[in-house]
C-alpha atoms as a PDB file:
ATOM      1  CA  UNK A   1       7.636   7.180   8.767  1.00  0.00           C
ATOM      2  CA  UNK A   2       7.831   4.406   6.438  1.00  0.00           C
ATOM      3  CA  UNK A   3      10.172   4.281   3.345  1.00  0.00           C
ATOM      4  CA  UNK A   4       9.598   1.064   0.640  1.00  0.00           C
ATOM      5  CA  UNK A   5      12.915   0.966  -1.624  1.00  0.00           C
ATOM      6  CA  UNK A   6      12.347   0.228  -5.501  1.00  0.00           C
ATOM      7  CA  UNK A   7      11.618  -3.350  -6.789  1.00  0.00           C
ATOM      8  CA  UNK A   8       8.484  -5.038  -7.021  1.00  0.00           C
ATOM      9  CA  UNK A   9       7.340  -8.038  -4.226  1.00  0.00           C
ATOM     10  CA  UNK A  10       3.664  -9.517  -3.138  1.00  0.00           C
ATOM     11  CA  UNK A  11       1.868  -8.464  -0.738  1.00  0.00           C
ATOM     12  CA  UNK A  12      -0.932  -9.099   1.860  1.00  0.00           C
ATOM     13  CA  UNK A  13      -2.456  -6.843   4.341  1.00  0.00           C
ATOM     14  CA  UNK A  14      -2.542  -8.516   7.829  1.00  0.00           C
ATOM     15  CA  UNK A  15      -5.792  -6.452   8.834  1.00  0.00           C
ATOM     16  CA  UNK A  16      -7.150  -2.743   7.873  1.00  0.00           C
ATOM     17  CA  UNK A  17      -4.320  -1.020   6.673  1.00  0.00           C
ATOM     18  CA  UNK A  18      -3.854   3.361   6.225  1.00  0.00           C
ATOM     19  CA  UNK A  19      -0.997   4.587   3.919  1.00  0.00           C
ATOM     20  CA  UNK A  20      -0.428   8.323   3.398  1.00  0.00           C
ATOM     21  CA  UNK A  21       1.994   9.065   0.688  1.00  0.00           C
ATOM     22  CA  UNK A  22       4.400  11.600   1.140  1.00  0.00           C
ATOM     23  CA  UNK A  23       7.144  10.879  -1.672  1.00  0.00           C
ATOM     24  CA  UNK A  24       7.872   8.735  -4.518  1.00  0.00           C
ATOM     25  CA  UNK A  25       6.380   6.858  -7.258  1.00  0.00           C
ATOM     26  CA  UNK A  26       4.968   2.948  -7.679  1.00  0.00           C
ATOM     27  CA  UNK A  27       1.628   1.733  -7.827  1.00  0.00           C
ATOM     28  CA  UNK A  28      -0.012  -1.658  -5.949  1.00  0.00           C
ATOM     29  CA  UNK A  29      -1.821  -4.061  -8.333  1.00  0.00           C
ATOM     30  CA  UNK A  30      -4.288  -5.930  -6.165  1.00  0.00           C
ATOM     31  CA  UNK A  31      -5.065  -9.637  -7.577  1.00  0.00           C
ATOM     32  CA  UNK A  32      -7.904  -9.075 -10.093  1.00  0.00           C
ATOM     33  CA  UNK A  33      -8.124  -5.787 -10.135  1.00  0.00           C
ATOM     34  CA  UNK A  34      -6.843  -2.039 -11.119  1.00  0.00           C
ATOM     35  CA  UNK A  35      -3.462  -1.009 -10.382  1.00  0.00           C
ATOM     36  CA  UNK A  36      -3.780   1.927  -7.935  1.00  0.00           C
ATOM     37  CA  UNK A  37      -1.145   5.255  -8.548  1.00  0.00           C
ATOM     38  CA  UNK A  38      -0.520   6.647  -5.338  1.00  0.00           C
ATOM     39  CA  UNK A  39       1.200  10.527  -5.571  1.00  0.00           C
ATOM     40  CA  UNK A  40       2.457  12.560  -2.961  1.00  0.00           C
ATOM     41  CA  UNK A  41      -0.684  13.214  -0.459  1.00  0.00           C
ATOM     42  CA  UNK A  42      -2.739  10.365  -1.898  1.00  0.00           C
ATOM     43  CA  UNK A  43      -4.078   8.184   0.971  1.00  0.00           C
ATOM     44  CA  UNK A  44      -4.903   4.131   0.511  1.00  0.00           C
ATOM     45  CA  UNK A  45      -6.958   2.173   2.633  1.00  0.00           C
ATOM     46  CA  UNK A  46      -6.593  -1.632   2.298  1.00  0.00           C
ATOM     47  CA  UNK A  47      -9.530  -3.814   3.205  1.00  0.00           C
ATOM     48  CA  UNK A  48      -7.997  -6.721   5.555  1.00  0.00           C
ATOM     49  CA  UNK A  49      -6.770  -9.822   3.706  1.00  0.00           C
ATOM     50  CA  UNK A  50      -6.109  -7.417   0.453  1.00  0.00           C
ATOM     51  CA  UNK A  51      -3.293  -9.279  -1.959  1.00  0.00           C
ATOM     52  CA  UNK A  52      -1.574  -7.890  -4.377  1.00  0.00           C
ATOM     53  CA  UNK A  53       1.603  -6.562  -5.644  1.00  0.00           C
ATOM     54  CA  UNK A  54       3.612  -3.313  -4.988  1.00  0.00           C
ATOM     55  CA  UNK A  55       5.733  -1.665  -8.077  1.00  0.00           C
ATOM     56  CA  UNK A  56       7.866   0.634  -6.679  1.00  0.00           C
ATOM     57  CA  UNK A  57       9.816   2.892  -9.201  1.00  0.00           C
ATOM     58  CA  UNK A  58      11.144   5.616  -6.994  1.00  0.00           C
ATOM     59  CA  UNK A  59      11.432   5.146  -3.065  1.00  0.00           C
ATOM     60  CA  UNK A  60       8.429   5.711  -1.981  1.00  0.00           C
ATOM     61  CA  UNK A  61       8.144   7.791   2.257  1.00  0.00           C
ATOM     62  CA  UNK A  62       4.720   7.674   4.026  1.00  0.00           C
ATOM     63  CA  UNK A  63       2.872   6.684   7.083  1.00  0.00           C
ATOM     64  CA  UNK A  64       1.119   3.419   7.759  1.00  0.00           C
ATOM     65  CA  UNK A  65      -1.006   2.270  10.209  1.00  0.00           C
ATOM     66  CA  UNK A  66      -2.514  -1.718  10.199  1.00  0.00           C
ATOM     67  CA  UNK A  67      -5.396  -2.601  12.625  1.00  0.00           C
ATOM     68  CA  UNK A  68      -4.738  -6.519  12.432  1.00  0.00           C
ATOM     69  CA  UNK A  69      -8.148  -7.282  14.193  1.00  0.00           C
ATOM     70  CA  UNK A  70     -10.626  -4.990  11.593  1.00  0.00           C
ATOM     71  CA  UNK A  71     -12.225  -8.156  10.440  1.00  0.00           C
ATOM     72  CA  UNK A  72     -15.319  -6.712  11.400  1.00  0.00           C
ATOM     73  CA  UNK A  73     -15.376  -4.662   7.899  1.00  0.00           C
END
């Protein structure tokens, strides 16, 4: 298990990257685009090379897995 404390910071997926969310509250604004709202059970997946920046408002808990040599998607 994972746990990202409140703030906001940038951020770059090395490769293919899985988040489940099990608690908390943020969002991740990705350059150009919409800001995603992860709740409790939501699941990301981050293409490789996605940039962006995380929001975190309350602590968020989850699960994470990176595949750092999915270039192949």
């Amino acid at each position: 298990m994972r746990k990202w404390g409140a703030g906001e910071w940038p951020y770059t997926t090395a490769g293919l990257e899985f988040c489940q969310i099990l608690s908390g509250y943020g969002s991740f604004v990705p350059e150009g685009g919409e800001p995603i709202l992860p709740n409790s059970g939501d699941a990301i997946l981050f293409y490789p090379r996605t940039a962006g920046r995380w929001i975190v408002v309350e602590t968020l808990k989850g699960l994470s897995l990176t595949l750092p040599n999915a270039s192949y998607l």
